[in-house]
Protein backbone atom coordinates (compact mmCIF):
# COMPACT_ATOMS: atom_id res chain seq x y z
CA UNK A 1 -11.01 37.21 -64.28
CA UNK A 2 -12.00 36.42 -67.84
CA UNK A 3 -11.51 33.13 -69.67
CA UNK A 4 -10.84 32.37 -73.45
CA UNK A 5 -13.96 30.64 -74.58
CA UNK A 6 -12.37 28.56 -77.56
CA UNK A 7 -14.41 26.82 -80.48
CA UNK A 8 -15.35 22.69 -79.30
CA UNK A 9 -16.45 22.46 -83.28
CA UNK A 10 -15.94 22.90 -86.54
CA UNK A 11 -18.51 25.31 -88.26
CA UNK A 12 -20.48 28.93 -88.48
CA UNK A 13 -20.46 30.95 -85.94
CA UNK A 14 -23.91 32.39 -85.10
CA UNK A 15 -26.04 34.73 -82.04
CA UNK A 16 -27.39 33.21 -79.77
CA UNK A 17 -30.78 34.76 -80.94
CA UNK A 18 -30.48 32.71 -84.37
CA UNK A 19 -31.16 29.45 -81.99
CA UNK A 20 -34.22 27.57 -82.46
CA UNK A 21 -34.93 27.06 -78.74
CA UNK A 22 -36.11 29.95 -76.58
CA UNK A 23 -33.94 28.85 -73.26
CA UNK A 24 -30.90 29.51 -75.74
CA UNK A 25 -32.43 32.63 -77.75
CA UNK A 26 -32.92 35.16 -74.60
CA UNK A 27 -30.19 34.15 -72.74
CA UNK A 28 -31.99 32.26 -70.36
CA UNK A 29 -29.18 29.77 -69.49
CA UNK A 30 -26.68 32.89 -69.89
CA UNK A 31 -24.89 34.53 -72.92
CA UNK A 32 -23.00 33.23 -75.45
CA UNK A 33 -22.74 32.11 -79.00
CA UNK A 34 -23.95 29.01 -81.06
CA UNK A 35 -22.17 26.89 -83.80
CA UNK A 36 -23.62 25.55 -87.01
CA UNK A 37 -21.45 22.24 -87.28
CA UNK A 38 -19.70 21.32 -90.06
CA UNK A 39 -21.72 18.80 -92.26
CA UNK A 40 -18.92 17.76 -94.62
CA UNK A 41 -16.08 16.38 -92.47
CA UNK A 42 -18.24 13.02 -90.85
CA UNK A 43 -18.07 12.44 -87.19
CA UNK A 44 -17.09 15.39 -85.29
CA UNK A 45 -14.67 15.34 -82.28
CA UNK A 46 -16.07 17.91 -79.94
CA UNK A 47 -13.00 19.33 -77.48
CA UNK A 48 -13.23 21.48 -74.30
CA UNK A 49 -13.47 24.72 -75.02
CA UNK A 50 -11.67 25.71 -71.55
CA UNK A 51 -9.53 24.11 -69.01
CA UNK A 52 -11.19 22.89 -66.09
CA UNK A 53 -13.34 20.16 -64.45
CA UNK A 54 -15.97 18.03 -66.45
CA UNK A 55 -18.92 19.12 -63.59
CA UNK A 56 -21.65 17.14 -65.94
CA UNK A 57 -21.71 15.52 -69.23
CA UNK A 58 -24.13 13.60 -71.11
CA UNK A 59 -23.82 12.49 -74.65
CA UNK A 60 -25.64 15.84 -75.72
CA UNK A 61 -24.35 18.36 -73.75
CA UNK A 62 -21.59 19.11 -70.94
CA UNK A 63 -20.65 21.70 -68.33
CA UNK A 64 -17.13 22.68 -67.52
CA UNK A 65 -15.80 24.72 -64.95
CA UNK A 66 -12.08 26.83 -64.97
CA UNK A 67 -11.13 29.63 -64.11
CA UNK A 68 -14.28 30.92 -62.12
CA UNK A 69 -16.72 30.26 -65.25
CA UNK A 70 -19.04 27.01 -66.13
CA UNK A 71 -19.14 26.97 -69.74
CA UNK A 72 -22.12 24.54 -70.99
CA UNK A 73 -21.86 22.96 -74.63
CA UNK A 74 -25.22 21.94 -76.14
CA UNK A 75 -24.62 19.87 -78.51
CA UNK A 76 -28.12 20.26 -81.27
CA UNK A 77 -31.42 21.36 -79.91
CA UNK A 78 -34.11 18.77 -78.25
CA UNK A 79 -31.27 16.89 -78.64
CA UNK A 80 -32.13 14.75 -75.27
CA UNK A 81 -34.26 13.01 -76.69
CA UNK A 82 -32.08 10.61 -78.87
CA UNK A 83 -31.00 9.63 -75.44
CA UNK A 84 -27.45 9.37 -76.44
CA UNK A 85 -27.66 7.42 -79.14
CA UNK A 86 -25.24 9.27 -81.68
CA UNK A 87 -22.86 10.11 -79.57
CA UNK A 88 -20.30 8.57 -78.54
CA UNK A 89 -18.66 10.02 -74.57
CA UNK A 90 -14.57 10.36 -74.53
CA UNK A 91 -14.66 11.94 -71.10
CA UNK A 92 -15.92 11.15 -68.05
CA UNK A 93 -17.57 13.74 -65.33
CA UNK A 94 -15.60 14.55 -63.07
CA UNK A 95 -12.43 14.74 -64.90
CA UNK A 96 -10.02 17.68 -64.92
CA UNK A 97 -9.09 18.61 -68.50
CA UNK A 98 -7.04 20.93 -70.61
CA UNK A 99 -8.79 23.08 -73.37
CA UNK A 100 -8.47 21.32 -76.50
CA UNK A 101 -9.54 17.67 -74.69
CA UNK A 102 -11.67 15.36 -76.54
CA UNK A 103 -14.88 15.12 -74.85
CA UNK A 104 -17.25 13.45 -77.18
CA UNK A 105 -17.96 12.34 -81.06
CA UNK A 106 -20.95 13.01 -82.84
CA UNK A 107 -21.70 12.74 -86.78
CA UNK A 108 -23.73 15.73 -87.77
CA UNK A 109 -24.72 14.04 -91.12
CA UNK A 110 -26.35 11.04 -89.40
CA UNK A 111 -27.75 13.54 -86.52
CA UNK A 112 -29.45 15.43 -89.29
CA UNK A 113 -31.61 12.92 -90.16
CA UNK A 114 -33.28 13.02 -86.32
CA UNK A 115 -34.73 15.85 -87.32
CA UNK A 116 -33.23 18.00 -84.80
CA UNK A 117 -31.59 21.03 -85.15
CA UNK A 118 -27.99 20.33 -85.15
CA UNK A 119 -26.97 24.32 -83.71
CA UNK A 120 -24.57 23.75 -81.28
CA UNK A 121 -24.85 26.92 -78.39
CA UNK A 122 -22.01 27.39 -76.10
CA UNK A 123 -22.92 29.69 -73.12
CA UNK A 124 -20.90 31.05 -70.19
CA UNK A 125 -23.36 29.44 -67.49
CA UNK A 126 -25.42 32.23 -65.18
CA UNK A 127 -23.78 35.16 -66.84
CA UNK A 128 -25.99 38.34 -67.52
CA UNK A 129 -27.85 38.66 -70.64
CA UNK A 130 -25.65 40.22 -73.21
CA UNK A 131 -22.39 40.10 -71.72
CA UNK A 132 -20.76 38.15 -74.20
CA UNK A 133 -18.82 39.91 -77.38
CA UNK A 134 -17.53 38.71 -79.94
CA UNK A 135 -16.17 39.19 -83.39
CA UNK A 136 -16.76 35.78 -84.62
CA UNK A 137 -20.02 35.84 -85.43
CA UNK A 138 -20.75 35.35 -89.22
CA UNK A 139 -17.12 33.53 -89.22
CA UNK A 140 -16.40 30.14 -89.85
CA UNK A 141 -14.30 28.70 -87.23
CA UNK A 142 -11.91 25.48 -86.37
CA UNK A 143 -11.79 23.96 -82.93
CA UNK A 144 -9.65 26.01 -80.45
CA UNK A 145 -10.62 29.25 -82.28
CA UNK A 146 -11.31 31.94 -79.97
CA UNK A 147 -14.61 32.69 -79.57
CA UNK A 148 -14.81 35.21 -76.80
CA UNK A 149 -13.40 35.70 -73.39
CA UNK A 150 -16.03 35.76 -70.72
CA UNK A 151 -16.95 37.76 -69.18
């Protein structure tokens, strides 16, 4: 059964290639697409992009799972290592939540200045290499866009 992936951010849509982190780029973690966040708006309010079950967060990155997928939200790259300072956790693991949920806060302007890259990959967890399509790429999107269904 395939879910709607839906946008957690505001910004440009890129492949999963485009991302500065080789784990991301080949598909390692499993296919997918990547946001470029939106600089201009401030802090960012990143929302579940499906329904289901908060299975891990930290301030940089979560897992849910719904609908027989694990979708993982990364949000910048080497991002771990501000060791959540930044961030700011709405959620809490464990919790079951509808797509659209806040989930965390982030201000990509301030994140910037880390030095880290601020792409934003969101992967359907263990799924094959490729397997992901999508139309948005090259788009600009709004959270709850859809990005793809997965597969």
């Amino acid at each position: 059964m395939s879910v709607p992936v839906l946008a957690p951010l505001p910004g440009k849509v890129i492949a999963l290639s485009e991302v500065p982190d080789q784990v991301f780029a080949e598909q390692i973690v499993g296919s997918g697409v990547a946001i470029d966040p939106d600089r201009t708006r401030g802090p960012l309010t990143v929302v579940a992009p499906i329904a289901g079950k908060i299975l891990k967060l930290h301030p940089h990155a979560f897992v849910l799972f719904g609908g027989g997928a694990g979708v993982l939200v990364h949000l910048g790259i080497d991002t771990v290592k501000l060791k959540g300072e930044g961030f700011e956790l709405l959620a809490a693991e464990g919790d079951t939540v509808e797509a659209g949920a806040p989930i965390v806060t982030f201000d990509p302007t301030e994140l910037a200045k880390s030095g880290y890259s601020l792409v934003c990959p969101v992967v359907v967890m263990d799924s094959p290499k490729d397997s992901v399509f999508t139309d948005a790429i090259g788009t600009t999107v709004e959270p709850g866009t859809l990005l793809y269904d997965s597969p």
